[in-house]
N, C-alpha and C. Protein backbone atom coordinates (compact mmCIF):
# COMPACT_ATOMS: atom_id res chain seq x y z
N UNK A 1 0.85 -1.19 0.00
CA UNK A 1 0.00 0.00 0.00
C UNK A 1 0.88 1.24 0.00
N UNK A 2 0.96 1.85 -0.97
CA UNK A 2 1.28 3.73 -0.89
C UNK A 2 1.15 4.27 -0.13
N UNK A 3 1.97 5.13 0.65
CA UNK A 3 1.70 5.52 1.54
C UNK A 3 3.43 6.86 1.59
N UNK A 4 2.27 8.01 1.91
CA UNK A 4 3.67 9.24 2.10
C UNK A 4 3.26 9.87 3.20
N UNK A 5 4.52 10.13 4.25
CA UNK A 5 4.22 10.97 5.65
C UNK A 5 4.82 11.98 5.40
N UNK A 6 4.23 13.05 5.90
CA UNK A 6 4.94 14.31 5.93
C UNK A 6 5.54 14.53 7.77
N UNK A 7 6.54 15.44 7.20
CA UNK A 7 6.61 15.72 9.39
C UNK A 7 7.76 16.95 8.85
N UNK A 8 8.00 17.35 10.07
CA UNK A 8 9.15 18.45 10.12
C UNK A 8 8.67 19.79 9.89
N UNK A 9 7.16 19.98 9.92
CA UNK A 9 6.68 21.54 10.03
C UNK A 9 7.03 22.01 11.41
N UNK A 10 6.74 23.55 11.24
CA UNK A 10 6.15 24.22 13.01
C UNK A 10 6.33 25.85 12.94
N UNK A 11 6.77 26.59 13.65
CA UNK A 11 6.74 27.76 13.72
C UNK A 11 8.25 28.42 13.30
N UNK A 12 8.36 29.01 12.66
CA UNK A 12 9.90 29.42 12.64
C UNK A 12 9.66 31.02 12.34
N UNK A 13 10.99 31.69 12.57
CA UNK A 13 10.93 33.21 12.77
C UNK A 13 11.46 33.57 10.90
N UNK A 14 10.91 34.59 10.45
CA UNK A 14 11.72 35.04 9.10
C UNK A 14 12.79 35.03 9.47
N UNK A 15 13.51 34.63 7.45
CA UNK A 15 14.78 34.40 7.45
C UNK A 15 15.45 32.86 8.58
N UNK A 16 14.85 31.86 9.22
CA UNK A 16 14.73 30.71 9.87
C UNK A 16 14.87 29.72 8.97
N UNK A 17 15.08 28.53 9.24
CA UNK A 17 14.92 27.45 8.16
C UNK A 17 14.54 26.27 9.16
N UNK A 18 14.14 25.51 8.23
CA UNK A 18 12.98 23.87 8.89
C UNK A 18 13.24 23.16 7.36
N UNK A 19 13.39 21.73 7.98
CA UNK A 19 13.80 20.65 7.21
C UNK A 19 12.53 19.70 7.22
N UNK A 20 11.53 19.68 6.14
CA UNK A 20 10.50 19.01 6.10
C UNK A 20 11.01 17.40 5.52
N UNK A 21 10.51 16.41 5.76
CA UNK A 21 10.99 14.91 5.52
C UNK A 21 9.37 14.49 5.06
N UNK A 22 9.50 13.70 3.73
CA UNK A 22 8.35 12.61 3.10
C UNK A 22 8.44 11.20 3.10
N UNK A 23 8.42 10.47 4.04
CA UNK A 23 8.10 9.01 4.02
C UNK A 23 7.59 8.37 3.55
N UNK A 24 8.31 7.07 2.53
CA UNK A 24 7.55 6.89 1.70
C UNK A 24 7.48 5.52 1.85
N UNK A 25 6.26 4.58 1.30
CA UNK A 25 5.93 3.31 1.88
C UNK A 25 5.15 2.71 0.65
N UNK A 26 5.70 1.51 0.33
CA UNK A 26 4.73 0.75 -1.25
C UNK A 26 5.01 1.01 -2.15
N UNK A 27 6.36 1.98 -2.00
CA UNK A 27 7.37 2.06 -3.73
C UNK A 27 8.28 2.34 -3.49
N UNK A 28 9.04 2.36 -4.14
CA UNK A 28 10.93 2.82 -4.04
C UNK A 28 10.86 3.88 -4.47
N UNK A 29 11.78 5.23 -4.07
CA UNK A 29 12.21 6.41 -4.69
C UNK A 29 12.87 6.27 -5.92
N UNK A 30 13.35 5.11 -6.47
CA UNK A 30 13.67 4.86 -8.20
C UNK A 30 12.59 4.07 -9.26
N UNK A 31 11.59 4.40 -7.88
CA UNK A 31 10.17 4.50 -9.41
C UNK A 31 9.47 5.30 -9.51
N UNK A 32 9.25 6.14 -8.41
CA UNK A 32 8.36 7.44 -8.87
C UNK A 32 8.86 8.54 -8.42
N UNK A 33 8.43 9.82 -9.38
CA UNK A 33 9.18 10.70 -8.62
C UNK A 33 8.15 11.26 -7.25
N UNK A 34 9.01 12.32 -6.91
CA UNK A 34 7.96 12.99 -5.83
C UNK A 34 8.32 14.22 -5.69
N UNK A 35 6.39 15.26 -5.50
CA UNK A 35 7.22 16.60 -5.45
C UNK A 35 6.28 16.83 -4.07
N UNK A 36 7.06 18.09 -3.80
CA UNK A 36 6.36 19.20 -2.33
C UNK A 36 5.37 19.78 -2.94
N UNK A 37 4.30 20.25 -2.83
CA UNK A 37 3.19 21.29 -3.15
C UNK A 37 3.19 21.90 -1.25
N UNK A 38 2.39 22.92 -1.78
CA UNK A 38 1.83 23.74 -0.23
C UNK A 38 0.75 24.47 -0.54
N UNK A 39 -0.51 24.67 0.10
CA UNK A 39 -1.43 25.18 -0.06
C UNK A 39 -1.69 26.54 1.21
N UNK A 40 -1.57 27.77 1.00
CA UNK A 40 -1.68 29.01 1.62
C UNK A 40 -3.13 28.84 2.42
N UNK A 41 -3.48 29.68 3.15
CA UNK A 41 -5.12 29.84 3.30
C UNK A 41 -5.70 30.96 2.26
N UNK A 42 -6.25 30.69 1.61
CA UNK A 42 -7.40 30.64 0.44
C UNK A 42 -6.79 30.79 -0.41
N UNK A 43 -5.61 29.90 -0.59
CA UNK A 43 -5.18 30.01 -1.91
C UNK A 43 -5.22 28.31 -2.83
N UNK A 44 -4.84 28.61 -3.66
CA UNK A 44 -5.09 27.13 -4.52
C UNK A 44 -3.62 26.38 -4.01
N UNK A 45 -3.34 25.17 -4.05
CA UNK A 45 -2.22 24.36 -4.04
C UNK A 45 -1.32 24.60 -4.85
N UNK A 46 0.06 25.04 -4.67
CA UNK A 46 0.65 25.38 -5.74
C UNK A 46 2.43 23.94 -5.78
N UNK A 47 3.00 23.92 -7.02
CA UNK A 47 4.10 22.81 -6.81
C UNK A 47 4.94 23.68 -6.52
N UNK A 48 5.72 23.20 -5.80
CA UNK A 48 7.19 24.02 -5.10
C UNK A 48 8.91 23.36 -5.43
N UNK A 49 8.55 21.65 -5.45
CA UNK A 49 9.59 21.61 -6.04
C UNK A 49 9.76 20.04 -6.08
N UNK A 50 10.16 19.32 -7.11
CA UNK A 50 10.17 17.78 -7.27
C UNK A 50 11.71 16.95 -7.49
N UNK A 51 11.47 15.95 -7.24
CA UNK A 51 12.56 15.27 -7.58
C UNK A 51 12.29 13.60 -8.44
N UNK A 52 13.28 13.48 -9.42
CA UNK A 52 13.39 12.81 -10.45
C UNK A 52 13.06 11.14 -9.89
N UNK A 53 12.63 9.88 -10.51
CA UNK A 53 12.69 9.20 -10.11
C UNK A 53 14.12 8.32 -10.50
N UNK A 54 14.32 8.60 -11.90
CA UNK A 54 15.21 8.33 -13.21
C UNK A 54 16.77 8.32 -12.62
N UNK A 55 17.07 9.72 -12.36
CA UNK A 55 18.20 10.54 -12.38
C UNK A 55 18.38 11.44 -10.96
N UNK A 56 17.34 11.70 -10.10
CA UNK A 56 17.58 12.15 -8.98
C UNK A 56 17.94 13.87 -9.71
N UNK A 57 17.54 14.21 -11.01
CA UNK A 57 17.04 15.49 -11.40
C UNK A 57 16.18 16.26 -10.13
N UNK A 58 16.03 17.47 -10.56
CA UNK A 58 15.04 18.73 -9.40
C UNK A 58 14.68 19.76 -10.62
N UNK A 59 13.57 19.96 -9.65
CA UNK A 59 13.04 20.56 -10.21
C UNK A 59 12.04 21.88 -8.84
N UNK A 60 12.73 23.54 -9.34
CA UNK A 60 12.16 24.17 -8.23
C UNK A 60 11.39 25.60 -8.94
N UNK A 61 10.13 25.51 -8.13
CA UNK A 61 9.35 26.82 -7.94
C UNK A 61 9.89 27.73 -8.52
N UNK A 62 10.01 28.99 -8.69
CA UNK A 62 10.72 30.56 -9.19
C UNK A 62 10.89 30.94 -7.83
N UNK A 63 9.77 30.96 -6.93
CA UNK A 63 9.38 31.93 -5.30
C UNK A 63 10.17 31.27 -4.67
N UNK A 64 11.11 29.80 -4.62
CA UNK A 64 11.70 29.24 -3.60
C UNK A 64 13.11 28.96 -4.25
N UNK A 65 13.09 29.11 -5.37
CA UNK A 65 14.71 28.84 -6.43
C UNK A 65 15.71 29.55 -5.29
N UNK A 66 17.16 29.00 -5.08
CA UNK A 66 18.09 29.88 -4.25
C UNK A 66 17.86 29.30 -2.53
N UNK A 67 16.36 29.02 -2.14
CA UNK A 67 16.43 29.09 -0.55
C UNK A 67 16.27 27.74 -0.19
N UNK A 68 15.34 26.87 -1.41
CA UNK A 68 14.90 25.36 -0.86
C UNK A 68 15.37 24.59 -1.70
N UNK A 69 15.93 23.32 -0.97
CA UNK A 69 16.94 21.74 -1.80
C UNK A 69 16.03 20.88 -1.21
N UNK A 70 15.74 19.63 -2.37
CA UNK A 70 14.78 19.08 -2.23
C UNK A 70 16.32 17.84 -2.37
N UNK A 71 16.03 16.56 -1.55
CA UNK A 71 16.83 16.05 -1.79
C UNK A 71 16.48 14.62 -1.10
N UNK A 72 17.14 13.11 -1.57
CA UNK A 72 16.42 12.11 -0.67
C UNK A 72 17.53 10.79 -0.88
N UNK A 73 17.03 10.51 0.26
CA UNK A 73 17.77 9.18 1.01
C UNK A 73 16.78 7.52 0.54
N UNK A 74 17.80 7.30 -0.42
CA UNK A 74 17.53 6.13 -1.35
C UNK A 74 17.12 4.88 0.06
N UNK A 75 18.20 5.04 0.96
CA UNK A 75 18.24 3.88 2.12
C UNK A 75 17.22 3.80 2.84
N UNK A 76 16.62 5.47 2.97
CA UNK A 76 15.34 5.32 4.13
C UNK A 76 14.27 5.67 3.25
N UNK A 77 14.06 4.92 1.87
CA UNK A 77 13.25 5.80 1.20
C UNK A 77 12.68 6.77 1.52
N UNK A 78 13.08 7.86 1.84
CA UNK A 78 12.83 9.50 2.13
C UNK A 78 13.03 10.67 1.54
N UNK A 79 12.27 11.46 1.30
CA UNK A 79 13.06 12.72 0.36
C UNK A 79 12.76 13.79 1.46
N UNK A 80 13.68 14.61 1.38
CA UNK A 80 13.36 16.18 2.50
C UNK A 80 13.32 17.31 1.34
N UNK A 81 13.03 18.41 2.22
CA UNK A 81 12.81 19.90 1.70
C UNK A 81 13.89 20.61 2.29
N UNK A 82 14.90 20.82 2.41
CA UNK A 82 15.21 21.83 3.10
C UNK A 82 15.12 23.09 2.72
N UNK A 83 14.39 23.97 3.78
CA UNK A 83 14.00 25.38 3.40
C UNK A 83 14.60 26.59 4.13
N UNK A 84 15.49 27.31 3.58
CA UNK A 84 16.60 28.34 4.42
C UNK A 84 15.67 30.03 3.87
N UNK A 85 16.22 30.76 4.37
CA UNK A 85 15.79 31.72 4.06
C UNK A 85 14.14 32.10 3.77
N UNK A 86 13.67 31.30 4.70
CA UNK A 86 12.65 31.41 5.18
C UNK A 86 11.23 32.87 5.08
N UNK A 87 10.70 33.02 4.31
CA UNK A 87 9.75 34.54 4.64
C UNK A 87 7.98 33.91 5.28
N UNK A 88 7.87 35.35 5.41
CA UNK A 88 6.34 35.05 5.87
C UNK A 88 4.85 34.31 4.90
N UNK A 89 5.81 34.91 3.47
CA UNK A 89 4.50 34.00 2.45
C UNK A 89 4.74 32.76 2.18
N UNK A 90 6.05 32.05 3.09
CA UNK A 90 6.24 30.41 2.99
C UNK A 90 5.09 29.68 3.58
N UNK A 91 4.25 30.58 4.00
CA UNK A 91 3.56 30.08 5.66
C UNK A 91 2.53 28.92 4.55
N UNK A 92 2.47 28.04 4.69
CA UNK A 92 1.73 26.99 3.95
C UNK A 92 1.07 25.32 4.83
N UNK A 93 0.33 24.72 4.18
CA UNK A 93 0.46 23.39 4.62
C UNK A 93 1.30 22.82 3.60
N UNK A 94 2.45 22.03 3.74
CA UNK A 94 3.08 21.12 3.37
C UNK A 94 2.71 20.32 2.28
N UNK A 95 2.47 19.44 1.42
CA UNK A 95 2.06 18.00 1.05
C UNK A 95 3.59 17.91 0.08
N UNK A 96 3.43 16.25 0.30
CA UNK A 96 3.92 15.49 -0.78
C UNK A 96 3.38 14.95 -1.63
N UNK A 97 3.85 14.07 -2.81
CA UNK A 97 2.80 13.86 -3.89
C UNK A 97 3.72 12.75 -4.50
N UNK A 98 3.11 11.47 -5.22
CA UNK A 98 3.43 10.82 -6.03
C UNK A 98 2.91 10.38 -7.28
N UNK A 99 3.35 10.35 -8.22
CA UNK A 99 2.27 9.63 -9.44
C UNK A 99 2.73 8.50 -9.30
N UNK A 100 2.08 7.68 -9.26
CA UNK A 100 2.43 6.16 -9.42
C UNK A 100 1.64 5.44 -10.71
N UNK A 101 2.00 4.12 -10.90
CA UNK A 101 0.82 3.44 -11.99
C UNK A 101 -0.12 3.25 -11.55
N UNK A 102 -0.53 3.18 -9.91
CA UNK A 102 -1.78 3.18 -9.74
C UNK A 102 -2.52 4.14 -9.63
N UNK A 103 -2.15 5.43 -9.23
CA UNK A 103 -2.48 6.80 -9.69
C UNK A 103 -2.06 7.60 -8.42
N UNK A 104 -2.37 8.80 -8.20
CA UNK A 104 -1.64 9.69 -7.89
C UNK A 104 -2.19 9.75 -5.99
N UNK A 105 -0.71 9.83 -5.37
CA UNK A 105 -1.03 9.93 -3.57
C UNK A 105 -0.19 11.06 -2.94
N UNK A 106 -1.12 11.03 -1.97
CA UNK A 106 -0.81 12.34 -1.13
C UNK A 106 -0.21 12.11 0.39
N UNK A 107 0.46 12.87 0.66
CA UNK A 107 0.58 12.78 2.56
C UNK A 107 -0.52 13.31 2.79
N UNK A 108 -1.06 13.59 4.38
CA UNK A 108 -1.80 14.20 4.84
C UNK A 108 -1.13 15.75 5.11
N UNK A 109 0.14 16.28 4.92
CA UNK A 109 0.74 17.45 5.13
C UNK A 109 1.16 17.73 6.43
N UNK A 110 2.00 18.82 6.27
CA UNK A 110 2.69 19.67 7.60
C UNK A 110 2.50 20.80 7.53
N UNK A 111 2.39 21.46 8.54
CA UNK A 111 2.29 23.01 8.71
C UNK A 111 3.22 23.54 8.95
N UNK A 112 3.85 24.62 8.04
CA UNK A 112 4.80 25.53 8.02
C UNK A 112 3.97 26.68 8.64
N UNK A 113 4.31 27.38 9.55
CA UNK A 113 4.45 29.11 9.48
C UNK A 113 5.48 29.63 10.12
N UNK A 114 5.26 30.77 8.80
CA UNK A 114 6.59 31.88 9.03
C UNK A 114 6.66 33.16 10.05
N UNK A 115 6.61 33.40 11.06
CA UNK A 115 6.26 34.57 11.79
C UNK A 115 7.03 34.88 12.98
N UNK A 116 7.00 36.57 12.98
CA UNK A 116 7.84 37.19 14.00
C UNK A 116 6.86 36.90 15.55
């Protein structure tokens, strides 16, 4: 069974950084890829940044290019976010995401906010 955990949200101050981690369960990280999305309050879900299943390629946002490395541990099938340079419009829920052949899964997410 598929299965992705999110963890590693919480409160951090601007300019702060938090290392979000996706757990992944019922596939290997060299078959599907996986990206971060985050959804604002009232905003739509937007992608932030993915990684390759193939080649361990990336792929990042414009708004996060420079501050966040998406990167993952083949051993613990895991991929993280790390997010530096931190601002207040990071403030999001979290998700991970996979396409698989059986079709597409989600974590339940983490909560980021950014605030003084």
């Amino acid at each position: 069974q598929v299965q992705l955990v999110e963890s590693g949200g919480g409160l951090v101050q601007p300019g702060g950084s938090l290392r979000l981690s996706c757990a992944a369960s019922g596939f290997t990280l060299d078959e599907f890829a996986i990206g971060w999305f985050r959804q604002a309050p009232g905003k739509e879900r937007e992608g932030v940044s993915c990684i390759r299943s193939s080649d361990g390629s990336t792929y990042y946002a414009d708004s996060v290019k420079g501050r966040f490395t998406i990167s993952r541990d083949n051993a613990k099938n895991t991929v993280y976010l790390q997010m530096n340079s931190l601002k207040p419009e990071d403030t999001a829920v979290y998700y991970c995401n996979t396409q698989t052949s059986w079709g597409p899964y989600w974590g339940q997410g983490t909560r980021v906010t950014v605030s003084s």
